[in-house]
Structure formats: structure tokens, C-alpha cells
PDB file of N, CA and C in Angstrom:
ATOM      1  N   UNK A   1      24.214  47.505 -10.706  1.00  0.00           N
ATOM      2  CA  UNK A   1      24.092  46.150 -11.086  1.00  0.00           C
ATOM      3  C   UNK A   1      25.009  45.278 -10.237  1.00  0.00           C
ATOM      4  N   UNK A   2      24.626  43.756  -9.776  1.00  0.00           N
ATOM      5  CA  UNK A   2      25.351  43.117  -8.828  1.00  0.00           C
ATOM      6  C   UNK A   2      25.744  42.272  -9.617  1.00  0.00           C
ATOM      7  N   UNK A   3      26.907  42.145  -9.643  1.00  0.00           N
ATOM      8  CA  UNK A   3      28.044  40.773 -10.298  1.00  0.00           C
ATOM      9  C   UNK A   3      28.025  39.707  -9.414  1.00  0.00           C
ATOM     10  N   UNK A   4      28.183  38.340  -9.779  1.00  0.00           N
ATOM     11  CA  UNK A   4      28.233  37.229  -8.933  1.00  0.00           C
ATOM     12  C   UNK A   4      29.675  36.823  -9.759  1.00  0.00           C
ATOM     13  N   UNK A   5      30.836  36.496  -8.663  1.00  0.00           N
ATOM     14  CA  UNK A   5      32.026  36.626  -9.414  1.00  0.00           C
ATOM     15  C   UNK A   5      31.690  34.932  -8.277  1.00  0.00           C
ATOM     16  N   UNK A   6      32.336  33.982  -8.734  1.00  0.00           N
ATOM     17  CA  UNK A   6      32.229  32.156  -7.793  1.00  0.00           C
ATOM     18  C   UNK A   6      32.922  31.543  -9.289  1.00  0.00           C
ATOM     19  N   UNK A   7      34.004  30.805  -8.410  1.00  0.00           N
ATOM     20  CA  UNK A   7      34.501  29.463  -9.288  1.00  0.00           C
ATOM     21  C   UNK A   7      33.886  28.683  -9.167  1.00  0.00           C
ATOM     22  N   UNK A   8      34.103  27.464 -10.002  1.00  0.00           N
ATOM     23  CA  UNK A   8      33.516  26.389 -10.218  1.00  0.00           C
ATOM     24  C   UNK A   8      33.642  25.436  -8.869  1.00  0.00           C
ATOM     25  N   UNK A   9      34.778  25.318  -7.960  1.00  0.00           N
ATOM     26  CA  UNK A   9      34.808  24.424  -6.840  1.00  0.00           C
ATOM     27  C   UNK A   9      33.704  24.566  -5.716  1.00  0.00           C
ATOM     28  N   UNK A  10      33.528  26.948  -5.842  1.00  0.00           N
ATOM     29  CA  UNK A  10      32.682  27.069  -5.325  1.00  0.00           C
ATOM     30  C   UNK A  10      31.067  26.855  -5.333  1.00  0.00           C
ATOM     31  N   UNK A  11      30.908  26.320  -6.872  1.00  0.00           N
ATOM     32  CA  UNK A  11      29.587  26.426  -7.129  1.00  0.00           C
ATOM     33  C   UNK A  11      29.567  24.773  -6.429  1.00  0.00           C
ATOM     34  N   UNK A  12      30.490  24.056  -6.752  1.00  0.00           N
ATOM     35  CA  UNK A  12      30.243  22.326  -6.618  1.00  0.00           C
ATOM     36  C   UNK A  12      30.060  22.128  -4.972  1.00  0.00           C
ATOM     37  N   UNK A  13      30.736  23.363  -3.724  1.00  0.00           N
ATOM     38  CA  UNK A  13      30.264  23.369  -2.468  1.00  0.00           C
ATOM     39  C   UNK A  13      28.955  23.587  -2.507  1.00  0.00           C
ATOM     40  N   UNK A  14      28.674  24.276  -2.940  1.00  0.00           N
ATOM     41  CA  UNK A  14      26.994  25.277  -2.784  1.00  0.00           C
ATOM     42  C   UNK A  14      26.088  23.885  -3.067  1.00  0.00           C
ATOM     43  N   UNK A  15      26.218  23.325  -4.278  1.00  0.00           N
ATOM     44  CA  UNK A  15      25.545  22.056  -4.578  1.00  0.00           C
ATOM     45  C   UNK A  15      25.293  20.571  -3.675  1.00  0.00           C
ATOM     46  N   UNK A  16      26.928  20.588  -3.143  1.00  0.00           N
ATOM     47  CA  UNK A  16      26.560  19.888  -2.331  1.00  0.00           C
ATOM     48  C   UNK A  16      26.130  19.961  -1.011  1.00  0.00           C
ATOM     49  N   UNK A  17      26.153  21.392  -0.315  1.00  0.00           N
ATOM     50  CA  UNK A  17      25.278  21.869   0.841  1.00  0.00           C
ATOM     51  C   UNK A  17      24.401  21.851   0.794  1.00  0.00           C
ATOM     52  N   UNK A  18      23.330  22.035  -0.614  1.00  0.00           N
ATOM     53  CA  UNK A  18      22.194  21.954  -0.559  1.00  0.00           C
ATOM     54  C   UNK A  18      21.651  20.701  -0.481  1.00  0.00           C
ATOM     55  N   UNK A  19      22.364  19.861  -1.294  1.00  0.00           N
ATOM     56  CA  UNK A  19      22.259  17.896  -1.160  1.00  0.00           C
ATOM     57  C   UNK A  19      22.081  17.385   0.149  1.00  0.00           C
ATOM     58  N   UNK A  20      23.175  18.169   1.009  1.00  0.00           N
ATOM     59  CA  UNK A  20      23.142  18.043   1.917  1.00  0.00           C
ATOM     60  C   UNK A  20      21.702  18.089   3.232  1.00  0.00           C
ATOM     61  N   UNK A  21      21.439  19.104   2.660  1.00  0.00           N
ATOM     62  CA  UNK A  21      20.326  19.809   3.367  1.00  0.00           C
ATOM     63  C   UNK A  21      18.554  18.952   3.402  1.00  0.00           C
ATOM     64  N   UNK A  22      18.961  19.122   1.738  1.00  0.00           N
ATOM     65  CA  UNK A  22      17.831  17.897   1.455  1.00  0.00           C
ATOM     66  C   UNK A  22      17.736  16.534   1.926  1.00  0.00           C
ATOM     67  N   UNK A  23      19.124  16.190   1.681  1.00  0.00           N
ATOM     68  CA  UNK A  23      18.975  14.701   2.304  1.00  0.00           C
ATOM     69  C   UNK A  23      18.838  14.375   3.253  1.00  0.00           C
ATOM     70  N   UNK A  24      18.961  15.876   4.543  1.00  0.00           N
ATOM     71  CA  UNK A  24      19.108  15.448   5.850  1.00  0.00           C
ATOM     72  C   UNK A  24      17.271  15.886   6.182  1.00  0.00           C
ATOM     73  N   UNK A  25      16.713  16.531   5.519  1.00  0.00           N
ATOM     74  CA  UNK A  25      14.956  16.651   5.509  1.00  0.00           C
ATOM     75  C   UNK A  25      14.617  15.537   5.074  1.00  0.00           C
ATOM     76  N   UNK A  26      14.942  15.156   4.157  1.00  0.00           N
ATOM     77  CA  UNK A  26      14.157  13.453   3.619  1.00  0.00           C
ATOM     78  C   UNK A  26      14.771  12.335   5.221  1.00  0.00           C
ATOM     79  N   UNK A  27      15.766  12.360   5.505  1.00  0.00           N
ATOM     80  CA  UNK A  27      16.638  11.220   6.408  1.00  0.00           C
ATOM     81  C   UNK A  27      15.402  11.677   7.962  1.00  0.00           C
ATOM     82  N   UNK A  28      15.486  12.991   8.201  1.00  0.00           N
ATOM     83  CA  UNK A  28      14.958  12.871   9.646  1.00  0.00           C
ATOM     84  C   UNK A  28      13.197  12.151   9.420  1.00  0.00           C
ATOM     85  N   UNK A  29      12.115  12.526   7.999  1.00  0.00           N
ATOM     86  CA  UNK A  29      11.085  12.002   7.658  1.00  0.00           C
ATOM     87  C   UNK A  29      10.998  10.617   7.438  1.00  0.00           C
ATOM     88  N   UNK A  30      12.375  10.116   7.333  1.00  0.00           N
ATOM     89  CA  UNK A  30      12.768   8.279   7.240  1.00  0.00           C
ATOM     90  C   UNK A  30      12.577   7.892   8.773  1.00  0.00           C
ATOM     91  N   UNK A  31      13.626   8.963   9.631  1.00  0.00           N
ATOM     92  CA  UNK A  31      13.716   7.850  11.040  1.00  0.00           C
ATOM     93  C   UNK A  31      12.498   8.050  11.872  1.00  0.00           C
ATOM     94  N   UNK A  32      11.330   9.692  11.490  1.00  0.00           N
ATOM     95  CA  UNK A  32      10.558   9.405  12.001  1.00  0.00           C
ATOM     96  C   UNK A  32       9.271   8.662  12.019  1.00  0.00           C
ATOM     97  N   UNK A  33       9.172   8.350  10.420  1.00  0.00           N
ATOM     98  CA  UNK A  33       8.533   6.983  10.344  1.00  0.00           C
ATOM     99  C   UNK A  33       9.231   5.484  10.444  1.00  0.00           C
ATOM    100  N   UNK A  34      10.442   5.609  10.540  1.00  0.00           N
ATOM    101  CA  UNK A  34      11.045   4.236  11.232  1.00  0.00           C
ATOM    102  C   UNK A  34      10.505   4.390  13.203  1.00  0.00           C
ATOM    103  N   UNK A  35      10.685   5.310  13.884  1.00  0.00           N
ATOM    104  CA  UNK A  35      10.203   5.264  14.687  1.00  0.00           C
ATOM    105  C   UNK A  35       8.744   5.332  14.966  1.00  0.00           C
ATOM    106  N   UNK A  36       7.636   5.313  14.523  1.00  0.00           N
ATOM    107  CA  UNK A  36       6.552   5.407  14.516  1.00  0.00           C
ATOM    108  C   UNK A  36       5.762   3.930  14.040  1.00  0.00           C
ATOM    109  N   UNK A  37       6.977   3.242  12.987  1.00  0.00           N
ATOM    110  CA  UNK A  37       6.771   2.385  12.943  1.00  0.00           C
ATOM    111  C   UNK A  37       7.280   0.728  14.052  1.00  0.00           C
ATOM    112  N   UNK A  38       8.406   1.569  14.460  1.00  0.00           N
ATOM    113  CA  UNK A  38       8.503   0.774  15.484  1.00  0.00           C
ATOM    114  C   UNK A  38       7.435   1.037  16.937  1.00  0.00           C
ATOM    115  N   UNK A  39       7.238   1.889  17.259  1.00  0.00           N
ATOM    116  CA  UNK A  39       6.121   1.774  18.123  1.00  0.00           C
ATOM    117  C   UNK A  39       4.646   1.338  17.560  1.00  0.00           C
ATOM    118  N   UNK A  40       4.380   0.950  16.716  1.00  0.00           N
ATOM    119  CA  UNK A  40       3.225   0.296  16.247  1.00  0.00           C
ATOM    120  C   UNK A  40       3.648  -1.323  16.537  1.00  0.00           C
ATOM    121  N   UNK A  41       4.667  -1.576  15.906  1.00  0.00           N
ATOM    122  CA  UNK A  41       5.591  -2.985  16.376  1.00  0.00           C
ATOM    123  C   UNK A  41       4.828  -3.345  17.905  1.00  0.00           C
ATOM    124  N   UNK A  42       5.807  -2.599  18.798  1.00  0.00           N
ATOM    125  CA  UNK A  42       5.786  -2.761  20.148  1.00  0.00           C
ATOM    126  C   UNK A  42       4.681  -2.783  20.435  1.00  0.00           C
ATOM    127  N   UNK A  43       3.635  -1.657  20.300  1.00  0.00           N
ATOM    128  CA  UNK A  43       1.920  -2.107  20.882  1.00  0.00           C
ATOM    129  C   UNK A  43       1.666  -3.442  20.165  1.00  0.00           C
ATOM    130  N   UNK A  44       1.728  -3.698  18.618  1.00  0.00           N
ATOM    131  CA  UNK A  44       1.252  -5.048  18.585  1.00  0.00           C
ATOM    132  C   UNK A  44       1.414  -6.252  18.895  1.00  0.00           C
ATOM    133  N   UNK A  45       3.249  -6.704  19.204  1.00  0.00           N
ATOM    134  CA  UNK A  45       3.513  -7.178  19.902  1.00  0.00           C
ATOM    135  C   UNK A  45       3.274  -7.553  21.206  1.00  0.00           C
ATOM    136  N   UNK A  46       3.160  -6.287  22.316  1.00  0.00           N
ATOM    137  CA  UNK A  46       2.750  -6.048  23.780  1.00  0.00           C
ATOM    138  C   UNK A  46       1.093  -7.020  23.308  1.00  0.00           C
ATOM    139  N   UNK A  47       0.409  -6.316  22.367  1.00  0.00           N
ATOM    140  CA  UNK A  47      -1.230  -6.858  22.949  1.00  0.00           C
ATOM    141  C   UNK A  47      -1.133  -8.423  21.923  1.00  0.00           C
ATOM    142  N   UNK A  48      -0.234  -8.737  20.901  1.00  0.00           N
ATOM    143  CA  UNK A  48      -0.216 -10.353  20.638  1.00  0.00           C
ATOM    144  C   UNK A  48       0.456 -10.876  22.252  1.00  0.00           C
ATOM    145  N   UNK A  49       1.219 -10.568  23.222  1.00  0.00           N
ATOM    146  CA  UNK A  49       1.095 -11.388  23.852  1.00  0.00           C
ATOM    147  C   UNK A  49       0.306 -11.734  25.029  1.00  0.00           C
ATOM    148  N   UNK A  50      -0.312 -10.217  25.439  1.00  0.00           N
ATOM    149  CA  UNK A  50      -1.497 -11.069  26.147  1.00  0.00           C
ATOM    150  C   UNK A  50      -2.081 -11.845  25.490  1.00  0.00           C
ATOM    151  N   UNK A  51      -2.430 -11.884  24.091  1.00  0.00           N
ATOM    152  CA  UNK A  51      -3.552 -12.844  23.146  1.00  0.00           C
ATOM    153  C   UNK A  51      -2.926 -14.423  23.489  1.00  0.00           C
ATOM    154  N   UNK A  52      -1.882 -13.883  23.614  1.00  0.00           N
ATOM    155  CA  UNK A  52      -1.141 -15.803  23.814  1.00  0.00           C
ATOM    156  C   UNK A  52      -0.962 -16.073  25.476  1.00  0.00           C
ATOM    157  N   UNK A  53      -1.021 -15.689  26.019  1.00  0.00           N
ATOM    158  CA  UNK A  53      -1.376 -15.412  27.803  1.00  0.00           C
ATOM    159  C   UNK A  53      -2.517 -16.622  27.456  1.00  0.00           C
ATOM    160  N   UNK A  54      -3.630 -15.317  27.248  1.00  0.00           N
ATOM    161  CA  UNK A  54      -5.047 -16.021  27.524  1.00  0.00           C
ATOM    162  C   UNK A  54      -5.132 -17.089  26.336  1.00  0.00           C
ATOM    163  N   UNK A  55      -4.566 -17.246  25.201  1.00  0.00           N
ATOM    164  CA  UNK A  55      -4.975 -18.464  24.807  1.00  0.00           C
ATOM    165  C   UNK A  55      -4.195 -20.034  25.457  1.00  0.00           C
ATOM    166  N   UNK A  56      -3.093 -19.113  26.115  1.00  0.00           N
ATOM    167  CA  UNK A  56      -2.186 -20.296  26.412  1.00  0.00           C
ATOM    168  C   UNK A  56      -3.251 -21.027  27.836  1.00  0.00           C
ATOM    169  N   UNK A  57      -3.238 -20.145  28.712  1.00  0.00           N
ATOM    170  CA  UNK A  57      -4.191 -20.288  29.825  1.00  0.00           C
ATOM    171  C   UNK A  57      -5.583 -21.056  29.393  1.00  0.00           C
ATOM    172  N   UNK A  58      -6.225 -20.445  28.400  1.00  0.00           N
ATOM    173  CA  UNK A  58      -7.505 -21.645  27.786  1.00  0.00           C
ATOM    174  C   UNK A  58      -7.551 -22.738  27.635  1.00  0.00           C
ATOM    175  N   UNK A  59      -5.936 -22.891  26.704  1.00  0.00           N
ATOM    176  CA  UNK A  59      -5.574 -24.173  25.988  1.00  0.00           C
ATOM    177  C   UNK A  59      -5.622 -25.523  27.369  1.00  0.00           C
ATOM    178  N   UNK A  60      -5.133 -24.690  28.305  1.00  0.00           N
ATOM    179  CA  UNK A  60      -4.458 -25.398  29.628  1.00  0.00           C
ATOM    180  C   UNK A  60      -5.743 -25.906  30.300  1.00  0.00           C
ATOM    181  N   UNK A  61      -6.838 -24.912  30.614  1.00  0.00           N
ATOM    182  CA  UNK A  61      -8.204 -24.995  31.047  1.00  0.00           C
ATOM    183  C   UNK A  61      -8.951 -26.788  30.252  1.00  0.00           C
ATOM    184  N   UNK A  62      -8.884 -26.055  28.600  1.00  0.00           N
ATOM    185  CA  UNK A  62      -9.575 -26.942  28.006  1.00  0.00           C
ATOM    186  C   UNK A  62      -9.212 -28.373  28.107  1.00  0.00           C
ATOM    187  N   UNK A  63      -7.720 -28.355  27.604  1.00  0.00           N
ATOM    188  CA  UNK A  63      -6.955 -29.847  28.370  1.00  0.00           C
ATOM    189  C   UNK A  63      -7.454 -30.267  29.298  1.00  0.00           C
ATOM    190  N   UNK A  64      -7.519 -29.616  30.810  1.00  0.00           N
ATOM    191  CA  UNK A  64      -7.723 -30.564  31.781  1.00  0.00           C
ATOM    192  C   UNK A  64      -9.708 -30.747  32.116  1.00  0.00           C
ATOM    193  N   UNK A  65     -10.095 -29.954  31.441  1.00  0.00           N
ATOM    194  CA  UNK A  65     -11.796 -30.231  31.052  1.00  0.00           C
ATOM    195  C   UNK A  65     -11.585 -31.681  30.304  1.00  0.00           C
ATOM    196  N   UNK A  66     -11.306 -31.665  29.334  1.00  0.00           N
ATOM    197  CA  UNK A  66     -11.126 -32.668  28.267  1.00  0.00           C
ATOM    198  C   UNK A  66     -10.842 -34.172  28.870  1.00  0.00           C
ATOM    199  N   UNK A  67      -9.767 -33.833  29.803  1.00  0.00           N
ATOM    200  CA  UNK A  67      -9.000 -34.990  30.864  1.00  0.00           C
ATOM    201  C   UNK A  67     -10.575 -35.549  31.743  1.00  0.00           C
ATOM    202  N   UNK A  68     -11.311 -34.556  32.124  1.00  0.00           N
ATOM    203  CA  UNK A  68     -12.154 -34.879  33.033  1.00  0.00           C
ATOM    204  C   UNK A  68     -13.107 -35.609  32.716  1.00  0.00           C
ATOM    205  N   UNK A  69     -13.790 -35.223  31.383  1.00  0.00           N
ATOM    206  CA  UNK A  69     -14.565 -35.675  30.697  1.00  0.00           C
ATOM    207  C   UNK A  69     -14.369 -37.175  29.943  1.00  0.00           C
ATOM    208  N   UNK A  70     -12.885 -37.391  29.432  1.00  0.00           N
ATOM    209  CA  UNK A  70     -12.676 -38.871  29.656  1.00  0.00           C
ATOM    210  C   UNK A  70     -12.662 -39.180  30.752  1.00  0.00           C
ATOM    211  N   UNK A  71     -12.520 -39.272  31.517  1.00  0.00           N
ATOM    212  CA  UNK A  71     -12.569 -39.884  33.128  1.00  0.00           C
ATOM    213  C   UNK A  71     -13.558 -40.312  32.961  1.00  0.00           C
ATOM    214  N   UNK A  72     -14.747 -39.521  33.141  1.00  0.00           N
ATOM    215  CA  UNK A  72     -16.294 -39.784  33.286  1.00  0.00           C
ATOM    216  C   UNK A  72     -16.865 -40.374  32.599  1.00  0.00           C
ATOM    217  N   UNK A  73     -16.796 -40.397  31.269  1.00  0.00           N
ATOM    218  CA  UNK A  73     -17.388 -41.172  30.115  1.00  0.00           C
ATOM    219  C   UNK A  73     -16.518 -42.686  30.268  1.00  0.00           C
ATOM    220  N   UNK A  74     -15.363 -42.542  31.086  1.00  0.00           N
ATOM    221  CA  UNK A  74     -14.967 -44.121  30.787  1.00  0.00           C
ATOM    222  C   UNK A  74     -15.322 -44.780  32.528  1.00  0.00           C
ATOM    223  N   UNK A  75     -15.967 -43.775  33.535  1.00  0.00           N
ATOM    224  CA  UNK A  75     -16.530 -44.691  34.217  1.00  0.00           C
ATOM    225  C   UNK A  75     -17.610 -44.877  33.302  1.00  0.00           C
ATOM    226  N   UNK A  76     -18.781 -44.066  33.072  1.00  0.00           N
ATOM    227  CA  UNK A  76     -19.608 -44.258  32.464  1.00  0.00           C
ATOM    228  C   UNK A  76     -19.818 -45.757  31.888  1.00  0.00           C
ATOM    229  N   UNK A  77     -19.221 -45.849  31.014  1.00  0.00           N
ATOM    230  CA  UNK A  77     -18.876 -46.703  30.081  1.00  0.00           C
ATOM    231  C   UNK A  77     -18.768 -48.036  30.918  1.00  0.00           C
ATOM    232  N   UNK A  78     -18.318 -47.937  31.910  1.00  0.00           N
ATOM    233  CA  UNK A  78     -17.798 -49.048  33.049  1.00  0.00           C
ATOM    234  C   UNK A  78     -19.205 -49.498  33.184  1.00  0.00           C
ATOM    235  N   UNK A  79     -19.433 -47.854  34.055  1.00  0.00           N
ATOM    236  CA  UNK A  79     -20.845 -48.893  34.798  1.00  0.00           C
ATOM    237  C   UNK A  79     -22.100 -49.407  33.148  1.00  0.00           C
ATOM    238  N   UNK A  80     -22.017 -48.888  32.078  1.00  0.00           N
ATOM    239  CA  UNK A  80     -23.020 -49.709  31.272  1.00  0.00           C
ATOM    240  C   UNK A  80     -22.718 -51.421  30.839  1.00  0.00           C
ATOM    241  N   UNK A  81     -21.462 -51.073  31.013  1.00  0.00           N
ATOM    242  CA  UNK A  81     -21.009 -52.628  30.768  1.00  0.00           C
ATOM    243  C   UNK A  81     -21.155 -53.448  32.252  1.00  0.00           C
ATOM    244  N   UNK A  82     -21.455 -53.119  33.503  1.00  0.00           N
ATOM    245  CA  UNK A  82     -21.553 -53.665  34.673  1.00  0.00           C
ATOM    246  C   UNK A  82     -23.289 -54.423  33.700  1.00  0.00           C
ATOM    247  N   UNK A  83     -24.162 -52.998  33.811  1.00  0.00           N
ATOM    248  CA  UNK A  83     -25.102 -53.362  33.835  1.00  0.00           C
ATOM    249  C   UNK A  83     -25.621 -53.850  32.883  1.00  0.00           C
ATOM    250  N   UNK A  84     -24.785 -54.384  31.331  1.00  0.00           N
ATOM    251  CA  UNK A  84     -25.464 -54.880  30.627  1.00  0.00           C
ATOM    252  C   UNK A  84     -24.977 -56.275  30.782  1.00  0.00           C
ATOM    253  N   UNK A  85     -23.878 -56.489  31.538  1.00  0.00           N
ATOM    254  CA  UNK A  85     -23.638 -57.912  32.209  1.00  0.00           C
ATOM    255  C   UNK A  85     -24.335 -58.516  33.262  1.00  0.00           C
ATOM    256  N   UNK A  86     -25.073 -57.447  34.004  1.00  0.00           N
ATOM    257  CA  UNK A  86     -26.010 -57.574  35.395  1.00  0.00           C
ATOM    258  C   UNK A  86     -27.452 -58.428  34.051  1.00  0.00           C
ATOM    259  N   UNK A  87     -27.441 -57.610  32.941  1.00  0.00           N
ATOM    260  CA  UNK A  87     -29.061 -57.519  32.334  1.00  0.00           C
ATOM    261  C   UNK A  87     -28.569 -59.169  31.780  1.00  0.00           C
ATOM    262  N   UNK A  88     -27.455 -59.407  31.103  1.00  0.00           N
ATOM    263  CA  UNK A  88     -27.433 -60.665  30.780  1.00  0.00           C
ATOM    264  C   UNK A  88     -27.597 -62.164  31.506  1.00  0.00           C
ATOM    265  N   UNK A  89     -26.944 -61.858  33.010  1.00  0.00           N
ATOM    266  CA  UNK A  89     -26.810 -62.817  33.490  1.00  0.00           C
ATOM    267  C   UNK A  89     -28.093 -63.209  34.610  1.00  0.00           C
ATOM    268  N   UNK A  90     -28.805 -61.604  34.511  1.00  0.00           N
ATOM    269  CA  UNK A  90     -30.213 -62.192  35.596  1.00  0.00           C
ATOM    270  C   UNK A  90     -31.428 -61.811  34.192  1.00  0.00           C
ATOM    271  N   UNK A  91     -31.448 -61.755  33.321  1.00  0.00           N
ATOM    272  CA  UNK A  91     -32.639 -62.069  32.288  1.00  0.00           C
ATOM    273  C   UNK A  91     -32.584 -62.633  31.155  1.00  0.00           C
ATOM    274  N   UNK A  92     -31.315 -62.440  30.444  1.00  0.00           N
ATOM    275  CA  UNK A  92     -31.322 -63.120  29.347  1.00  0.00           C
ATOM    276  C   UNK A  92     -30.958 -64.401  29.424  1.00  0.00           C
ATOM    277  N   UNK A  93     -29.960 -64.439  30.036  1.00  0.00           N
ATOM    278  CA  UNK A  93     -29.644 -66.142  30.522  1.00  0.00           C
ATOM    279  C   UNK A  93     -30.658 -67.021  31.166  1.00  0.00           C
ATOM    280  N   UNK A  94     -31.131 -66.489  32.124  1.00  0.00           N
ATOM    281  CA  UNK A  94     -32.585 -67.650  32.242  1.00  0.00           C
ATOM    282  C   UNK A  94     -33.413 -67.424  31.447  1.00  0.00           C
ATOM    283  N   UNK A  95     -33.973 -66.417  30.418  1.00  0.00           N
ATOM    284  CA  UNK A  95     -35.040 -66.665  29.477  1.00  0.00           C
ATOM    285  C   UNK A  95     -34.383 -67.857  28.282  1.00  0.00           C
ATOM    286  N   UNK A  96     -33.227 -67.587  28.143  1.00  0.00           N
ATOM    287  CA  UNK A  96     -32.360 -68.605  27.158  1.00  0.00           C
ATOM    288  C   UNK A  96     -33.121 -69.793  27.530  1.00  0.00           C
ATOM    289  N   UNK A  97     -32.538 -70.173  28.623  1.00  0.00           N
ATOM    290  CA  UNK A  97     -32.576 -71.745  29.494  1.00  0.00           C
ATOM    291  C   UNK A  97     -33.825 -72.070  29.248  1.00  0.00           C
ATOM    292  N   UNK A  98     -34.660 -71.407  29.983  1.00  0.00           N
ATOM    293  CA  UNK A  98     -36.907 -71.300  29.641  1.00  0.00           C
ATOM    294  C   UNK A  98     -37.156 -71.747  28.161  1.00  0.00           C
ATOM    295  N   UNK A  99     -36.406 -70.843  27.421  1.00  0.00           N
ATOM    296  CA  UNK A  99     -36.939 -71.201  26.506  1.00  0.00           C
ATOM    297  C   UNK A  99     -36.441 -72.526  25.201  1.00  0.00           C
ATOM    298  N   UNK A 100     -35.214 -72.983  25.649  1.00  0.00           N
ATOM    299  CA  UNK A 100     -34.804 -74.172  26.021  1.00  0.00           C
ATOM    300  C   UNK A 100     -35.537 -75.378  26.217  1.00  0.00           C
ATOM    301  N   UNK A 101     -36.005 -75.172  27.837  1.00  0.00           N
ATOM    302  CA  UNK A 101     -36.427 -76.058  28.038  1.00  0.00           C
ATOM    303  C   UNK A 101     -37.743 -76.419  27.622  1.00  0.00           C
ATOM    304  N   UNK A 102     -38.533 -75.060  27.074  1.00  0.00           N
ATOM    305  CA  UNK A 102     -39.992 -75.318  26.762  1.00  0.00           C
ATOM    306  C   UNK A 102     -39.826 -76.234  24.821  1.00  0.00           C
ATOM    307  N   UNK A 103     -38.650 -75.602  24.812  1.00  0.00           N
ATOM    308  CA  UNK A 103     -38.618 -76.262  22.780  1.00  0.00           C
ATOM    309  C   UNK A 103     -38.406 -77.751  23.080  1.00  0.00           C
ATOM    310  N   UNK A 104     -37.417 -78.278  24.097  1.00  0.00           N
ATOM    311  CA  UNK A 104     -36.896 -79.509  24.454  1.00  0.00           C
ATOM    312  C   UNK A 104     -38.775 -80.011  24.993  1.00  0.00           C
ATOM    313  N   UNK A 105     -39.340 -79.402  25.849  1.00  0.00           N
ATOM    314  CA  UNK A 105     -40.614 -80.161  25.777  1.00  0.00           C
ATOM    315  C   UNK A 105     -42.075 -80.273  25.016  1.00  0.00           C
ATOM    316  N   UNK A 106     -41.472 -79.084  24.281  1.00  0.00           N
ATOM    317  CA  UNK A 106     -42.703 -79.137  23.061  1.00  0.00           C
ATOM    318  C   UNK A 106     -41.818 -80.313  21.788  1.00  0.00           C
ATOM    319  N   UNK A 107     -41.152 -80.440  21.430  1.00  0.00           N
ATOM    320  CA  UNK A 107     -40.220 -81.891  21.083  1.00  0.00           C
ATOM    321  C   UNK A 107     -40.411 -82.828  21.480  1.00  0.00           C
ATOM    322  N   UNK A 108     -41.133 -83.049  22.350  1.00  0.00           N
ATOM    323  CA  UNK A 108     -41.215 -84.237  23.276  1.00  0.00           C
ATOM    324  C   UNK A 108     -42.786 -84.206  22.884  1.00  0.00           C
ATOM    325  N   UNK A 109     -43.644 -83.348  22.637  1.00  0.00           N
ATOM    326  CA  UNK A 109     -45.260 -83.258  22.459  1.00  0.00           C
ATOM    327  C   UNK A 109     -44.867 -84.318  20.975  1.00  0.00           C
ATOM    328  N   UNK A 110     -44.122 -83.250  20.436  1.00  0.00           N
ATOM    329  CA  UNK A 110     -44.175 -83.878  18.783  1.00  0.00           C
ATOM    330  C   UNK A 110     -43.927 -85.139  18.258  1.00  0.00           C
ATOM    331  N   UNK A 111     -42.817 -85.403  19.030  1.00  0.00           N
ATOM    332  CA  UNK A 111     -42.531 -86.726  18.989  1.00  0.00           C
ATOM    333  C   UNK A 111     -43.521 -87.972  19.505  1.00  0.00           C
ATOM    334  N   UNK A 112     -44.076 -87.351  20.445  1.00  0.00           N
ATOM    335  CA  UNK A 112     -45.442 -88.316  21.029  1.00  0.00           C
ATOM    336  C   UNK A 112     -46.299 -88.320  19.659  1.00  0.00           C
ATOM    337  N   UNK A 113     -46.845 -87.241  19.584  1.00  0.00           N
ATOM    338  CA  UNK A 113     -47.731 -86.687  18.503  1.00  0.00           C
ATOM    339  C   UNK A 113     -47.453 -87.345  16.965  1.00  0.00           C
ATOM    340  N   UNK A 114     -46.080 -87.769  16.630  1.00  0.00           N
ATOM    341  CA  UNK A 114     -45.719 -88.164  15.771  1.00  0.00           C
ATOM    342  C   UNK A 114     -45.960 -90.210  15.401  1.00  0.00           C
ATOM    343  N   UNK A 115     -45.622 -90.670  16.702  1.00  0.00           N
ATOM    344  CA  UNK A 115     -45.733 -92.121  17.155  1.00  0.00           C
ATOM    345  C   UNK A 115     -47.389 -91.951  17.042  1.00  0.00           C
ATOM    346  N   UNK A 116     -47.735 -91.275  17.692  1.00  0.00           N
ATOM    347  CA  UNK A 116     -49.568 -91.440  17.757  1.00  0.00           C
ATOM    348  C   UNK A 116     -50.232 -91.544  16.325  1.00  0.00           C
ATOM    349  N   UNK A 117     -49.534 -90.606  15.453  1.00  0.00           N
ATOM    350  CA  UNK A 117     -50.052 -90.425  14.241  1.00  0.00           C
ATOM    351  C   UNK A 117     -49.619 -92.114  13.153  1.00  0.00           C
ATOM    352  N   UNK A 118     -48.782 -92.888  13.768  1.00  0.00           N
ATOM    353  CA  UNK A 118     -48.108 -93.613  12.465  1.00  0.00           C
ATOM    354  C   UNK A 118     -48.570 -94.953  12.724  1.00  0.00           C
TER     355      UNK A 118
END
């Protein structure tokens, strides 16, 4: 028969070697998902910043599209106002006057027309 002869200080080593042991199996399963999680970090990071590369580069694109396109719409804009000043001053303005002068001489019928009648 085997006797186990251990004091108590010795049993409280044994206990905590094994604490030991455990905690250092749980600790290395911590840092290797702290590290695993930091390389997930880093790839997502690495590919958010191409995402901001190319959106920054778009943003820059679209701006100076945008720039261009006012440009154009405000000649645009120029030349309709040329030509709706061109349309006023060679058609509407002499049809004005024409028709002017035809009311000023149909006024002049009436007024005859009016003396004739009285």
C-alpha cells in the first residue's frame, strides 16, 4: 500500500502550479485570439483605405465634372439670353410698334366713322 505523507504548504504549492498551468492555457488562447484579431484589424483597415483612395480620387473627379458643367450651362444660359434679346429687339419690338400703329389708325377709322354717324 502507498502512503502520501505532504503538508499543507505543500498541498497549497501543488494548487497553485496547477492555477498556474491553467491560466497560462487559457492566457496563450487569449493572445492568440488577440492576435488574430488584430490581423483582421489590419486587413480591414489596409482594404478601408484603398476604399478612401478611390473614393477620395472620385470625389475629386466628380468636383471638377461638376465645375465643368456649370461653366457650360452658364455659357449656355448666356447665349439664351443673347438670343432672347436678339428675338426681342428684331421681332417683338417691331410687331409692338405695327401693331401700334395699325390700333392708332384703325382709331382714326372710328373716329371718322363716329363724326359720320352723328
Amino acid at each position: 500500500m502507498i502512503t502520501l505523507n505532504f503538508s499543507l504548504w505543500e498541498l497549497a504549492i501543488l494548487l497553485v502550479g496547477v492555477a498556474f498551468v491553467v491560466g497560462t492555457v487559457y492566457l496563450v488562447k487569449l493572445f492568440k485570439s488577440l492576435a488574430a484579431t488584430f490581423d483582421t484589424t489590419t486587413k480591414l483597415m489596409e482594404d478601408n483605405r484603398l476604399a478612401l483612395r478611390s473614393i477620395m480620387e472620385n470625389a475629386d473627379d466628380i468636383t471638377k465634372s461638376t465645375a465643368h458643367i456649370v461653366d457650360k450651362s452658364s455659357l449656355m444660359v448666356d447665349e439664351v439670353e443673347v438670343a432672347l434679346n436678339t428675338i426681342k429687339h428684331d421681332v417683338i419690338d417691331p410687331v409692338v410698334k405695327a401693331a401700334s400703329v395699325l390700333k392708332r389708325g384703325l382709331g382714326v377709322f372710328q373716329t371718322r366713322n363716329r363724326k359720320d354717324k352723328v
